[in-house]
Protein backbone atom coordinates (compact mmCIF):
# COMPACT_ATOMS: atom_id res chain seq x y z
CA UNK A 1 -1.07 5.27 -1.93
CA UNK A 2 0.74 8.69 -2.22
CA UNK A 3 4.13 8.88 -0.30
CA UNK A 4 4.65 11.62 2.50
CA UNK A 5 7.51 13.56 2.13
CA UNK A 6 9.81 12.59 5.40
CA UNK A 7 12.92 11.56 7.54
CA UNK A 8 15.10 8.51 7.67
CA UNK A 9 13.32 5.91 9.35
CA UNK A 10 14.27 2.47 11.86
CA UNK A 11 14.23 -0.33 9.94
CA UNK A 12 11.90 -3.14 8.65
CA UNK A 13 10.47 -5.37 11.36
CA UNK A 14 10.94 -9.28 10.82
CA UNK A 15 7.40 -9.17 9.08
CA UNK A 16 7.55 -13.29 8.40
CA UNK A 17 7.03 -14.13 11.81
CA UNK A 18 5.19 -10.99 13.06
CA UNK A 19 1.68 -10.00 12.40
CA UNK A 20 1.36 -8.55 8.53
CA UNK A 21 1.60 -4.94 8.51
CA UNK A 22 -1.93 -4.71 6.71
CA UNK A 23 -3.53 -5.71 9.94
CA UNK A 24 -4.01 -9.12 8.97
CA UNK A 25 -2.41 -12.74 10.08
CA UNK A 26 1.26 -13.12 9.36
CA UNK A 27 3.14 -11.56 6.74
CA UNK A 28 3.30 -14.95 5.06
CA UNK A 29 0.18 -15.84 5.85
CA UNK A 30 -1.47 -12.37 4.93
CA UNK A 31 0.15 -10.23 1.89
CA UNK A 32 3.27 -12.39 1.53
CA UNK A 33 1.36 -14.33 -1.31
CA UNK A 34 0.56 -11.02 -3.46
CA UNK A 35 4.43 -9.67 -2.76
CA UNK A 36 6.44 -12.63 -3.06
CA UNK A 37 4.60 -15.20 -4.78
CA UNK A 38 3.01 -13.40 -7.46
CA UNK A 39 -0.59 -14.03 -6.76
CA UNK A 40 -3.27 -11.34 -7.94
CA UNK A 41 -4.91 -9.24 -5.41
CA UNK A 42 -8.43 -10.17 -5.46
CA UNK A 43 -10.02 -6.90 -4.49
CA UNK A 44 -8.92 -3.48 -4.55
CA UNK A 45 -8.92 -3.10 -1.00
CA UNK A 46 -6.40 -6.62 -1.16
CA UNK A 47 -4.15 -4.23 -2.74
CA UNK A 48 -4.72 -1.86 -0.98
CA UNK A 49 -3.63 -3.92 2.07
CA UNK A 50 -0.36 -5.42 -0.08
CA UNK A 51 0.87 -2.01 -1.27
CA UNK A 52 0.73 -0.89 2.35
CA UNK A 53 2.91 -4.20 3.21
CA UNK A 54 5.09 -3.04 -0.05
CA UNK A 55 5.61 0.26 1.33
CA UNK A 56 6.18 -1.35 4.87
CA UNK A 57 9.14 -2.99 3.45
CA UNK A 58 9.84 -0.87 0.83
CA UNK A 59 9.26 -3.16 -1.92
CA UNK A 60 9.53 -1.10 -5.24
CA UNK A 61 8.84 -3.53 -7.53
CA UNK A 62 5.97 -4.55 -6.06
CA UNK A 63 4.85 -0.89 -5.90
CA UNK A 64 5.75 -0.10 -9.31
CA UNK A 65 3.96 -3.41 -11.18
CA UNK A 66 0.75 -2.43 -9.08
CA UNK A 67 0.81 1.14 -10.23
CA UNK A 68 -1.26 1.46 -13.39
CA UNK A 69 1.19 3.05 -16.04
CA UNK A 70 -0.14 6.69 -16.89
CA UNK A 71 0.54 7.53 -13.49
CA UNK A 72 3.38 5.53 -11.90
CA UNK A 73 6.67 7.50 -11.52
CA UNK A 74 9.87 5.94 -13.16
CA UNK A 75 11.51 4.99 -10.09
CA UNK A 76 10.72 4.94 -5.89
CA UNK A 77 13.39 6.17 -3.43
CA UNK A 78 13.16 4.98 0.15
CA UNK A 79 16.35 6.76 1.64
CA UNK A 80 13.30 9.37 3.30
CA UNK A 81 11.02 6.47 4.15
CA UNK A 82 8.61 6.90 7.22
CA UNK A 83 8.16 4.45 9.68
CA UNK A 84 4.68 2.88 9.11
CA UNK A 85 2.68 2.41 12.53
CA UNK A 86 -0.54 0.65 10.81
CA UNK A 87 -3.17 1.26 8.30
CA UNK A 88 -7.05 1.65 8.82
CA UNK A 89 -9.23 0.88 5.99
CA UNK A 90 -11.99 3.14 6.23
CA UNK A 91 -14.48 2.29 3.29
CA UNK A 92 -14.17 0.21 0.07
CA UNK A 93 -16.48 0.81 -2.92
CA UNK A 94 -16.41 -0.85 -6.01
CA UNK A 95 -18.33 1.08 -8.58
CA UNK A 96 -18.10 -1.75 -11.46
CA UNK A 97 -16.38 -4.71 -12.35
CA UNK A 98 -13.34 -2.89 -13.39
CA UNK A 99 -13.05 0.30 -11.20
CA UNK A 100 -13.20 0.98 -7.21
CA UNK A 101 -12.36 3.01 -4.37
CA UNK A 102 -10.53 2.12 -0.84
CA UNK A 103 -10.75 5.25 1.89
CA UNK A 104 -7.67 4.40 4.47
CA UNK A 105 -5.61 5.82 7.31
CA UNK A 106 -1.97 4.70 7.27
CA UNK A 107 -0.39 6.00 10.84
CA UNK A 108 3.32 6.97 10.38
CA UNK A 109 6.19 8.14 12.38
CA UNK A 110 8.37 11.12 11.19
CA UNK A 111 11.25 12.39 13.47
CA UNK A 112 9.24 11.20 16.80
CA UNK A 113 6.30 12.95 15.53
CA UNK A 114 3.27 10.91 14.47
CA UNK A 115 1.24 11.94 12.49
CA UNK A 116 -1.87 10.17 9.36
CA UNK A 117 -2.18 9.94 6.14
CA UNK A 118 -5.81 9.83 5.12
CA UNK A 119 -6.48 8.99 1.16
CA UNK A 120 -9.20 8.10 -0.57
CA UNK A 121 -7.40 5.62 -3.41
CA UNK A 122 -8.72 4.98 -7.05
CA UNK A 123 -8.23 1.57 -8.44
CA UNK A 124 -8.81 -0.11 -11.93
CA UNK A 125 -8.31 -4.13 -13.29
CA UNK A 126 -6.27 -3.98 -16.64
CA UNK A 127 -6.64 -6.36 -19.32
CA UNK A 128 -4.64 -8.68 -17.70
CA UNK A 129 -7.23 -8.92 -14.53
CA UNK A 130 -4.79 -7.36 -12.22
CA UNK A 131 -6.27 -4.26 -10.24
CA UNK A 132 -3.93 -1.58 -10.10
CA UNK A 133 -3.48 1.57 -8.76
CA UNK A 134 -4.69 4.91 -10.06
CA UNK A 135 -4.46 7.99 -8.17
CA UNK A 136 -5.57 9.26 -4.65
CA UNK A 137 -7.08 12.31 -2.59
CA UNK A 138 -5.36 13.17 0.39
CA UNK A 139 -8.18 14.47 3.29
CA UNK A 140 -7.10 17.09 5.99
């Protein structure tokens, strides 16, 4: 998931106690496992749903370990962070065992404004059977 260049944002919700930002059940019952516990995603869209959460509460090193390496930047700076209002997954596709595709809209609040982030995210499972992230297409 591509970052929108943005404002300062409010902070990070108590996400522990509060549904998971994903859309699923609580944080630790949802994406806490992937982000805190080390567990593999099982799906691309799972990741999909855990980076979200990462981003959410601007979890770097979460971000950065799921990013495959050609394409992941060297660092991730949240001082410009949006707030996240909650992500729509709009198709998944896996095209083989080791390569897939997760379509999503992640509303997000900038300055009072909101506004959507629509991507269309490539994913691949390294060696080690982790799936990681690839590359996007943003829509209109």
């Amino acid at each position: 998931m591509a970052r929108p260049q943005t404002s300062r944002s409010a902070t990070t919700p108590d996400l522990e106690r509060d549904a998971c930002p994903c859309g699923g059940p609580t944080f630790d019952d949802c994406c806490a496992r992937y982000l805190e516990h080390g567990d593999m995603a099982p799906s691309a869209e799972a990741l999909m749903r855990s980076r979200y959460t990462a981003f959410v509460r601007h979890n770097a090193a979460y971000l950065l370990d799921t990013w495959a390496a050609r394409t992941r930047p060297a660092t991730l700076d949240f001082d410009d962070a949006p707030q996240w209002l909650g992500l729509q997954i709009k198709a998944h596709r896996q095209s083989d065992a080791s390569h897939a595709e997760v379509e999503f809209v992640a509303g997000y609040k900038v300055g009072g404004r909101a506004q959507r982030l629509h991507e269309r995210s490539r994913f691949e499972r390294s060696d080690d059977g982790r799936w990681r992230y690839i590359d996007g297409d943003l829509f209109d």
